[in-house]
Protein backbone atom coordinates (compact mmCIF):
# COMPACT_ATOMS: atom_id res chain seq x y z
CA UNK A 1 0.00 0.00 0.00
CA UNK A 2 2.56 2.23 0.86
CA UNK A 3 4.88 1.89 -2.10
CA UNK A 4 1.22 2.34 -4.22
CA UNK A 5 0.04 5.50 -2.63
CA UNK A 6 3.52 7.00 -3.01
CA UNK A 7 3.27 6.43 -6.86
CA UNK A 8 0.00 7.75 -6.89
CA UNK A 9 1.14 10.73 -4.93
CA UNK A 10 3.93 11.08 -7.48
CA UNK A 11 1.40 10.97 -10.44
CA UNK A 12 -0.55 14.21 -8.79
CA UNK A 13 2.74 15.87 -8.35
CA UNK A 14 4.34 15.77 -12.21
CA UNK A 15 0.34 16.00 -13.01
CA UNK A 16 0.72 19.77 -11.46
CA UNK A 17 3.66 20.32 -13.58
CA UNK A 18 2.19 18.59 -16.98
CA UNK A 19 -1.26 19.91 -16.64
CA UNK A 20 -0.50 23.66 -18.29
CA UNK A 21 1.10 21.70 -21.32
CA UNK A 22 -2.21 20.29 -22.40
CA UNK A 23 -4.33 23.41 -21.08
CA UNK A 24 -2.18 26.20 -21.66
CA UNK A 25 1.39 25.10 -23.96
CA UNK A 26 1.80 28.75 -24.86
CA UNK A 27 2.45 29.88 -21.71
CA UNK A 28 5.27 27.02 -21.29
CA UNK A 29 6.54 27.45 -24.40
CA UNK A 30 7.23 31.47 -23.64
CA UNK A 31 8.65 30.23 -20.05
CA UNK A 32 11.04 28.18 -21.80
CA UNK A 33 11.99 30.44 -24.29
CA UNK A 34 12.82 32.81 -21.28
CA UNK A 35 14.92 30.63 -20.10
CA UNK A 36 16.63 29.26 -22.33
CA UNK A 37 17.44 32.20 -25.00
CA UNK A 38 16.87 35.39 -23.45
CA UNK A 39 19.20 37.48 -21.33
CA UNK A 40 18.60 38.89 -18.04
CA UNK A 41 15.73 41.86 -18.56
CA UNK A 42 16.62 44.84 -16.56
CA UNK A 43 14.12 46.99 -14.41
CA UNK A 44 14.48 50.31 -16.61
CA UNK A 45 11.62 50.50 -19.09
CA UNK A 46 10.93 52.70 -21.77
CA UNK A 47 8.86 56.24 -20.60
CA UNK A 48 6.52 55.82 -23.49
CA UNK A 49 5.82 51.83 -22.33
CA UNK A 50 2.12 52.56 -21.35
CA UNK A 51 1.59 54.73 -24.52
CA UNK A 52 2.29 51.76 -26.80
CA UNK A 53 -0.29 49.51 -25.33
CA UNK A 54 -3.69 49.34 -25.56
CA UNK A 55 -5.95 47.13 -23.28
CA UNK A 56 -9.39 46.60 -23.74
CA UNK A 57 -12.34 48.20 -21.42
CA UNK A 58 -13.60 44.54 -20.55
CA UNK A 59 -10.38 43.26 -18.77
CA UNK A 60 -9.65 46.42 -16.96
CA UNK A 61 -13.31 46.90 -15.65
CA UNK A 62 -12.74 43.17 -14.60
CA UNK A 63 -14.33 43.00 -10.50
CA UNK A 64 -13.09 41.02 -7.63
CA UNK A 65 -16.06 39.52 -7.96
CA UNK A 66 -15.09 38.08 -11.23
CA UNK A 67 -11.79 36.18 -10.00
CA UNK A 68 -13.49 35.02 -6.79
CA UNK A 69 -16.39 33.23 -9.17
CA UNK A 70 -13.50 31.43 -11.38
CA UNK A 71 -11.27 30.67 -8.38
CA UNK A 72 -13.52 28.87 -6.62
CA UNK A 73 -15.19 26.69 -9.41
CA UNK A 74 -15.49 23.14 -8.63
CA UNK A 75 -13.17 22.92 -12.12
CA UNK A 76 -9.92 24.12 -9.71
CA UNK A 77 -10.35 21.83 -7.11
CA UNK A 78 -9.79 23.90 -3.85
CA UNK A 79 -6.67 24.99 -5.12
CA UNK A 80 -4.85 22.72 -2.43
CA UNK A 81 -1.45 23.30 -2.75
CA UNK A 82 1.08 20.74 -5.29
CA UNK A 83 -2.02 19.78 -7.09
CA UNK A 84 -3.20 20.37 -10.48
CA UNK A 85 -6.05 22.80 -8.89
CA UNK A 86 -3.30 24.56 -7.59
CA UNK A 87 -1.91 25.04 -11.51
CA UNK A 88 -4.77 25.98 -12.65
CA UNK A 89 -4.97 28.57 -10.21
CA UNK A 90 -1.44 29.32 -11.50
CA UNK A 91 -2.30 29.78 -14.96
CA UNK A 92 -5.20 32.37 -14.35
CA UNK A 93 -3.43 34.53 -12.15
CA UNK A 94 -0.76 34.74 -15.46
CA UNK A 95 -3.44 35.05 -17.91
CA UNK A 96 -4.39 38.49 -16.08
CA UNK A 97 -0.86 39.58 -15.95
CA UNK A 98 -0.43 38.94 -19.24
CA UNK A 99 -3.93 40.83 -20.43
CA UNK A 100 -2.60 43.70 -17.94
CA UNK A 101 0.71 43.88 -19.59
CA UNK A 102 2.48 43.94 -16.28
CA UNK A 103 6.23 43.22 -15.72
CA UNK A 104 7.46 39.83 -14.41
CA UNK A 105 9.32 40.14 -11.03
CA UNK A 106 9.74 35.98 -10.45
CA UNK A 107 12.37 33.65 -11.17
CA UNK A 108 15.02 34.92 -13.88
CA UNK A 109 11.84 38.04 -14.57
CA UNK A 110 9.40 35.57 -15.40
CA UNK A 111 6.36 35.47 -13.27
CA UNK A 112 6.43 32.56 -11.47
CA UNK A 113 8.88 31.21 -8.24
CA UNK A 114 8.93 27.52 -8.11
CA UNK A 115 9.47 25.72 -4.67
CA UNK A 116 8.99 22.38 -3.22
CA UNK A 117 6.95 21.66 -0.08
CA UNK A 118 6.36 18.53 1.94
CA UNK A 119 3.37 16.18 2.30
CA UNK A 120 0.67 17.06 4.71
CA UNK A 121 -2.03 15.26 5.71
CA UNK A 122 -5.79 17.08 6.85
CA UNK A 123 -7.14 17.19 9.96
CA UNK A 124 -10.29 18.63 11.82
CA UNK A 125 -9.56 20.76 14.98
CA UNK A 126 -12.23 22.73 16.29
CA UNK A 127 -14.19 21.94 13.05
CA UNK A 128 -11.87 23.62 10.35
CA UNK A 129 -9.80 21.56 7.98
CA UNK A 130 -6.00 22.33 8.41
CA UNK A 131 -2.72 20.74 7.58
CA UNK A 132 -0.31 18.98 9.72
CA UNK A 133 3.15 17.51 7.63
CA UNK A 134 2.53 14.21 7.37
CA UNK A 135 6.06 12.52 9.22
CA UNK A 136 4.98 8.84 7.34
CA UNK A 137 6.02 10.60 3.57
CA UNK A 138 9.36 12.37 3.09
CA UNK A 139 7.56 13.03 -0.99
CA UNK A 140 8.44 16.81 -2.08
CA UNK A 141 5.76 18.36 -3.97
CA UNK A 142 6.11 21.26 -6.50
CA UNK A 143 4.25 24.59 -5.37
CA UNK A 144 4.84 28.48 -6.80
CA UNK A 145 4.91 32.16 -6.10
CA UNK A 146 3.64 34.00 -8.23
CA UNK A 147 4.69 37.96 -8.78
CA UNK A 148 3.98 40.84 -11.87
CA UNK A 149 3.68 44.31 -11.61
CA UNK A 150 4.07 48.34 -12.84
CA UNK A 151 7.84 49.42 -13.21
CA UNK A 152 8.30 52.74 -11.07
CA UNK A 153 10.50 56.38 -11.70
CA UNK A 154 12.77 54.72 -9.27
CA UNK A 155 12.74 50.88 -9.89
CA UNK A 156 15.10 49.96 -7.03
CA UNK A 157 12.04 50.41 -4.25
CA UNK A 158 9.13 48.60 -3.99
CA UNK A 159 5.55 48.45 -2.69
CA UNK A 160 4.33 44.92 -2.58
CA UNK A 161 0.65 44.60 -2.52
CA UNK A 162 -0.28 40.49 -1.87
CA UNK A 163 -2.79 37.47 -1.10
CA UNK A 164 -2.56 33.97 -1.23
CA UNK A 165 -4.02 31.88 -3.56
CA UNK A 166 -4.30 28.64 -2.47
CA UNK A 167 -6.90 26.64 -0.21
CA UNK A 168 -7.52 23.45 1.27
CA UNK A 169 -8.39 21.01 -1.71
CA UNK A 170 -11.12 18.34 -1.61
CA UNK A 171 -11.36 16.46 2.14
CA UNK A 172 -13.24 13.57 2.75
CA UNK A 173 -15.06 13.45 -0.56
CA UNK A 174 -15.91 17.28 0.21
CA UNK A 175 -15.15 20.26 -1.81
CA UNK A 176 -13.69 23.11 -0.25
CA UNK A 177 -13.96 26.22 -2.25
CA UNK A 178 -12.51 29.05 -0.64
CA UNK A 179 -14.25 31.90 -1.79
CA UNK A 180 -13.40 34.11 1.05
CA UNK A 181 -9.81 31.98 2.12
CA UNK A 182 -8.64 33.27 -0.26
CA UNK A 183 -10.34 34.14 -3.82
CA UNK A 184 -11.04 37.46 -2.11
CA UNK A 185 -8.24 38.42 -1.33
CA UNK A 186 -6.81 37.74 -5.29
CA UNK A 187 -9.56 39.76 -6.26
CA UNK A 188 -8.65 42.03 -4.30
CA UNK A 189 -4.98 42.38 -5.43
CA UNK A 190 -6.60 42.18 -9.18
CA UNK A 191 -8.86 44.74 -8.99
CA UNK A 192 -6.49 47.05 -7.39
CA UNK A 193 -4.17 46.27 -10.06
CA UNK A 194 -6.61 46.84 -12.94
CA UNK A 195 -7.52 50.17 -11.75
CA UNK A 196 -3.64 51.18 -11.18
CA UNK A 197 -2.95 49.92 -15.07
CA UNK A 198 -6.00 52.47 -16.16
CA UNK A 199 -4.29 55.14 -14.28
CA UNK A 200 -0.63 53.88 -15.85
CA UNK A 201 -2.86 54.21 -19.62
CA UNK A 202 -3.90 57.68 -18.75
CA UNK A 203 -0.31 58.80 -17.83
CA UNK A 204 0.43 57.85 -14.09
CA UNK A 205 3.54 56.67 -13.08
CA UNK A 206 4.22 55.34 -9.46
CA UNK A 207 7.49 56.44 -7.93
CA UNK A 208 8.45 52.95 -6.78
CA UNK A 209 7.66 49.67 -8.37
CA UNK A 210 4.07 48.33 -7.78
CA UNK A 211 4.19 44.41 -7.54
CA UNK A 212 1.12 41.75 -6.94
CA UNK A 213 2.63 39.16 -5.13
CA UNK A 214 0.17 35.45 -4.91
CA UNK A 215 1.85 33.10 -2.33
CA UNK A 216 1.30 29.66 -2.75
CA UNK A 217 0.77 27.14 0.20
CA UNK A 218 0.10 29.29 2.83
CA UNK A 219 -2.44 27.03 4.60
CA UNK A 220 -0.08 24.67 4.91
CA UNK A 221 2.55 27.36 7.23
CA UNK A 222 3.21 30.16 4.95
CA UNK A 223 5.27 28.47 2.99
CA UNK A 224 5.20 30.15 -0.19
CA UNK A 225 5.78 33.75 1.26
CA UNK A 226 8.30 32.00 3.66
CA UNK A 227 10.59 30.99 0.39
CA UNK A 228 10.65 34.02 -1.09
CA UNK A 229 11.70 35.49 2.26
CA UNK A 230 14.97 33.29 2.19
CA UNK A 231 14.99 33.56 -2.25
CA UNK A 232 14.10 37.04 -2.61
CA UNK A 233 13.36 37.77 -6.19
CA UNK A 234 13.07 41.62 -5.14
CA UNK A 235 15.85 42.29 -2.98
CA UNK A 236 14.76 42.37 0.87
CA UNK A 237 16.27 45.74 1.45
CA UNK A 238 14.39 47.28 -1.77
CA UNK A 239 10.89 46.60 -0.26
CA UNK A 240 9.69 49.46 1.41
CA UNK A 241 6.12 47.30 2.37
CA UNK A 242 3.67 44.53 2.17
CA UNK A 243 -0.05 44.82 2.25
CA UNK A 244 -1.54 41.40 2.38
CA UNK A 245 -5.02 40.82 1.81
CA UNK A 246 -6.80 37.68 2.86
CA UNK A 247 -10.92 36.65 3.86
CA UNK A 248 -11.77 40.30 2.92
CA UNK A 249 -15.59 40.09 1.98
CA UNK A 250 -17.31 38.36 4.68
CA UNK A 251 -19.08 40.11 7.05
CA UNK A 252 -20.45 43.65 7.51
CA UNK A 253 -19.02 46.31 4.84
CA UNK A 254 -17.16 48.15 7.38
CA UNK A 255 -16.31 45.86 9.76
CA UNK A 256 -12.24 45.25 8.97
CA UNK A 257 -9.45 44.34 11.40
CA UNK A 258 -5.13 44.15 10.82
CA UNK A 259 -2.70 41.96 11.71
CA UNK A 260 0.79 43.85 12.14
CA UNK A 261 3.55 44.38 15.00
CA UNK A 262 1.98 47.28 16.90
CA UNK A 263 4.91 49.79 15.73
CA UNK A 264 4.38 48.96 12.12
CA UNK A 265 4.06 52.42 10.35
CA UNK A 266 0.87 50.73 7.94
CA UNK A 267 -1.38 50.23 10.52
CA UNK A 268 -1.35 53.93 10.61
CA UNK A 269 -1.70 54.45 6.76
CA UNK A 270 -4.58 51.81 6.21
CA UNK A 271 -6.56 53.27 9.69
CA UNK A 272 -6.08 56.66 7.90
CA UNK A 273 -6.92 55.36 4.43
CA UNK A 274 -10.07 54.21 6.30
CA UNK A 275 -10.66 57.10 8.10
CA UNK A 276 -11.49 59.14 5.01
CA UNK A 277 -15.18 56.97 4.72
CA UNK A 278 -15.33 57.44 8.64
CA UNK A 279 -14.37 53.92 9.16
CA UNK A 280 -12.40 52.63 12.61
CA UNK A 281 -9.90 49.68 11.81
CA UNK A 282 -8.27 48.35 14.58
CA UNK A 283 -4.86 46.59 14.80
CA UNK A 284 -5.47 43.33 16.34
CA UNK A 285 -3.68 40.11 17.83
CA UNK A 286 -4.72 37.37 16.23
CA UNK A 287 -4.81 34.71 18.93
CA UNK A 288 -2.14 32.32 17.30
CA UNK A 289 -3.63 33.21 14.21
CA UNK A 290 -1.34 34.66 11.00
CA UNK A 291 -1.63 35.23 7.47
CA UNK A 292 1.77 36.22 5.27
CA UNK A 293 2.90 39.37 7.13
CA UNK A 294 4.03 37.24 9.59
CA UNK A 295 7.22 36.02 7.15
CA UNK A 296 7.76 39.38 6.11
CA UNK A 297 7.88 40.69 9.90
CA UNK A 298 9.79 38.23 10.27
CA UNK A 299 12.52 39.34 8.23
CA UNK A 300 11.86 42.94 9.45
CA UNK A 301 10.00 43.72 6.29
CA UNK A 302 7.11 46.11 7.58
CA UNK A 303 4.07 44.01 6.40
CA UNK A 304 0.35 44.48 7.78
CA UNK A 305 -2.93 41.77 6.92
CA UNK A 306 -6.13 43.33 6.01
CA UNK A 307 -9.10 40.99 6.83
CA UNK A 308 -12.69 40.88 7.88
CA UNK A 309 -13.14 40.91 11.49
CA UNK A 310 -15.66 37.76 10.86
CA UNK A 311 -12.93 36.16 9.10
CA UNK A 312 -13.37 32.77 11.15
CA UNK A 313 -17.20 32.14 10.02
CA UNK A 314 -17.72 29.61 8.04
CA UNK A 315 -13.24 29.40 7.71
CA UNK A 316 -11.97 25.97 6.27
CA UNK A 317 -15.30 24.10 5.96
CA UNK A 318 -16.64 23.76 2.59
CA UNK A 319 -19.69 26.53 3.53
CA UNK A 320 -17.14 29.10 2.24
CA UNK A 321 -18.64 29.79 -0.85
CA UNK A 322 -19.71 32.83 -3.12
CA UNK A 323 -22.73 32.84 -0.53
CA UNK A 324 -20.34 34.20 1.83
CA UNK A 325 -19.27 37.45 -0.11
CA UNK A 326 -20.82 40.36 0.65
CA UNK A 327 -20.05 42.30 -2.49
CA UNK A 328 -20.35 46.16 -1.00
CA UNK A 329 -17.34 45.00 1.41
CA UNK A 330 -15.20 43.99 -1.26
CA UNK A 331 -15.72 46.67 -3.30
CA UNK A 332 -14.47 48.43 -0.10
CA UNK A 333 -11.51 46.53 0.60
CA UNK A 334 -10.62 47.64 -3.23
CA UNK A 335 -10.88 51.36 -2.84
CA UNK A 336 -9.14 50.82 0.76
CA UNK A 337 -5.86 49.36 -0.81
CA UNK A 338 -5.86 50.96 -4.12
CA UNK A 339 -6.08 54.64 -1.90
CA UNK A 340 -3.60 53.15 0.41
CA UNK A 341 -0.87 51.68 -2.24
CA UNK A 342 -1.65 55.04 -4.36
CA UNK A 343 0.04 56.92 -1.31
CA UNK A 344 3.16 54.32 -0.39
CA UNK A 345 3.87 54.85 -3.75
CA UNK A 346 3.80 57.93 -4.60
């Protein structure tokens, strides 16, 4: 049994990897070709870049609301991380970079960071699914950051605005679809980006770089934000901060809390962001609870979380659905980090 179940575990894995040949062999083929034949592409882009391009009015008036629908379709599987759901999830997320024209900041400046991460295996404590690693299988599977964004005046600082998009998979013959953990959050970051690509058309240019970061396997620890912590693909020292987005439209519209060390300079800037619509956010402790600032504190990036204060209802059971999103809040949580990222970069 056990030498079976590691084959089939093996099968999933290189299925993750071979999946986007048979769905998507364009984008592989222009990953290899990056690799192989072209040199290094440096930061400095031409002044007249946005001029040049033209984007239609249907993908940037895209809405969260959009991504959180095809992120949590049955089709991706509850984008559990080192499964072909997860690649799938992988391939949209590129799709809109690539409609959005925006610049790669992965791996060799393409858009992806590949890492490895171990086997876990599900459990239920206090009725939510989470991962534990499993100590019986030493099997590495194949997981990936994923980071694109608008080149700044000066593109040796950066403002990194973030979510992850993975969830928990299918458990016990149950689908869990993670509409709010963490399809809002990417939908989020989209939007935000959409908006910021309209303002690039009509002439705006950000100071420092803009980049939308999606971290793979964070239910199962952080992971993905955790490796590019120790393989920076921006330099450390270059990031000036993080604003992380995750389970953003449950709830009541203005009901928002933040995760970030209490002398963190954002929690400031978003409680003043939210200030202008008269709304209170409050810098909380999350109880043993984290989301990806914590790798980024860590590593004494200045990072802050932006979540619903209801963030636990319904969390890691397969009720978190598109029933779940409140639409007026996450049109909210848009305007709140576009107005915020608009100012760090500027």
């Amino acid at each position: 049994m056990k030498s079976r179940r590691t084959f089939l575990k093996m099968i999933v894995g290189l299925g993750a990897f071979f999946v986007p040949w048979t769905l998507a062999p364009g984008v592989w083929a222009t990953k290899l070709e990056a690799r192989l034949s072209r040199p290094p592409v440096l930061l400095q882009i031409p002044e007249d870049y946005w001029r040049d391009i033209a984007i239609s009015p249907q993908i940037l008036n895209r809405k969260a609301l959009e991504d959180i629908k095809a992120l949590s379709d049955p089709h991706l599987q509850g984008r559990r991380a080192g499964t072909a759901g997860e690649t799938l999830a992988l391939v949209y997320l590129e799709g809109q970079a690539k409609d959005l024209h925006l610049f790669a900041f992965g791996e060799n400046k393409n858009y992806w960071q590949m890492f490895s991460i171990p086997s876990m295996a599900e459990k239920i404590i206090n009725n939510r699914a989470l991962f534990r690693p499993d100590e019986t299988d030493h099997l590495l599977n194949p997981a990936a950051n994923m980071l694109a964004g608008i080149v700044g005046k000066n593109p040796e600082k950066t403002v990194i605005i973030s979510a992850h998009y993975d969830h928990l998979g299918v458990y016990m013959g149950k689908l869990y679809p993670g509409a709010n953990d963490n399809a809002s959050g990417v939908g989020c970051v989209l939007e935000v980006m959409r908006r910021l690509v309209a303002d690039a058309l009509g002439g705006y240019r950000p100071e420092i770089n803009i980049v939308a970061a999606f971290w793979g396997a964070e239910e199962m620890g952080f992971l993905g934000s955790e490796h590019f912590v120790k393989k920076p693909t921006i330099p450390l020292s270059n990031i000036h901060a993080v604003i992380n987005c995750d389970t953003v439209a449950n709830g009541q519209k203005d009901d928002f809390s933040l995760w970030a060390d209490q002398d963190n300079f954002l929690v400031k800037a978003m409680q003043k962001a939210a200030g202008n619509y008269g709304v209170d956010i409050k810098n909380v402790s999350g109880e043993g609870h984290h989301s990806d600032e914590i790798s980024f504190a860590a590593a004494g990036v200045p990072a802050v979380t932006l979540l619903s204060k209801e963030w636990l209802d319904k969390n890691h059971t397969p009720k978190d659905d598109l029933s779940l999103i409140n639409s007026d809040k996450l049109d909210f949580a848009c305007q709140l980090v576009y107005d915020l990222i608009k100012q760090l970069a500027n």
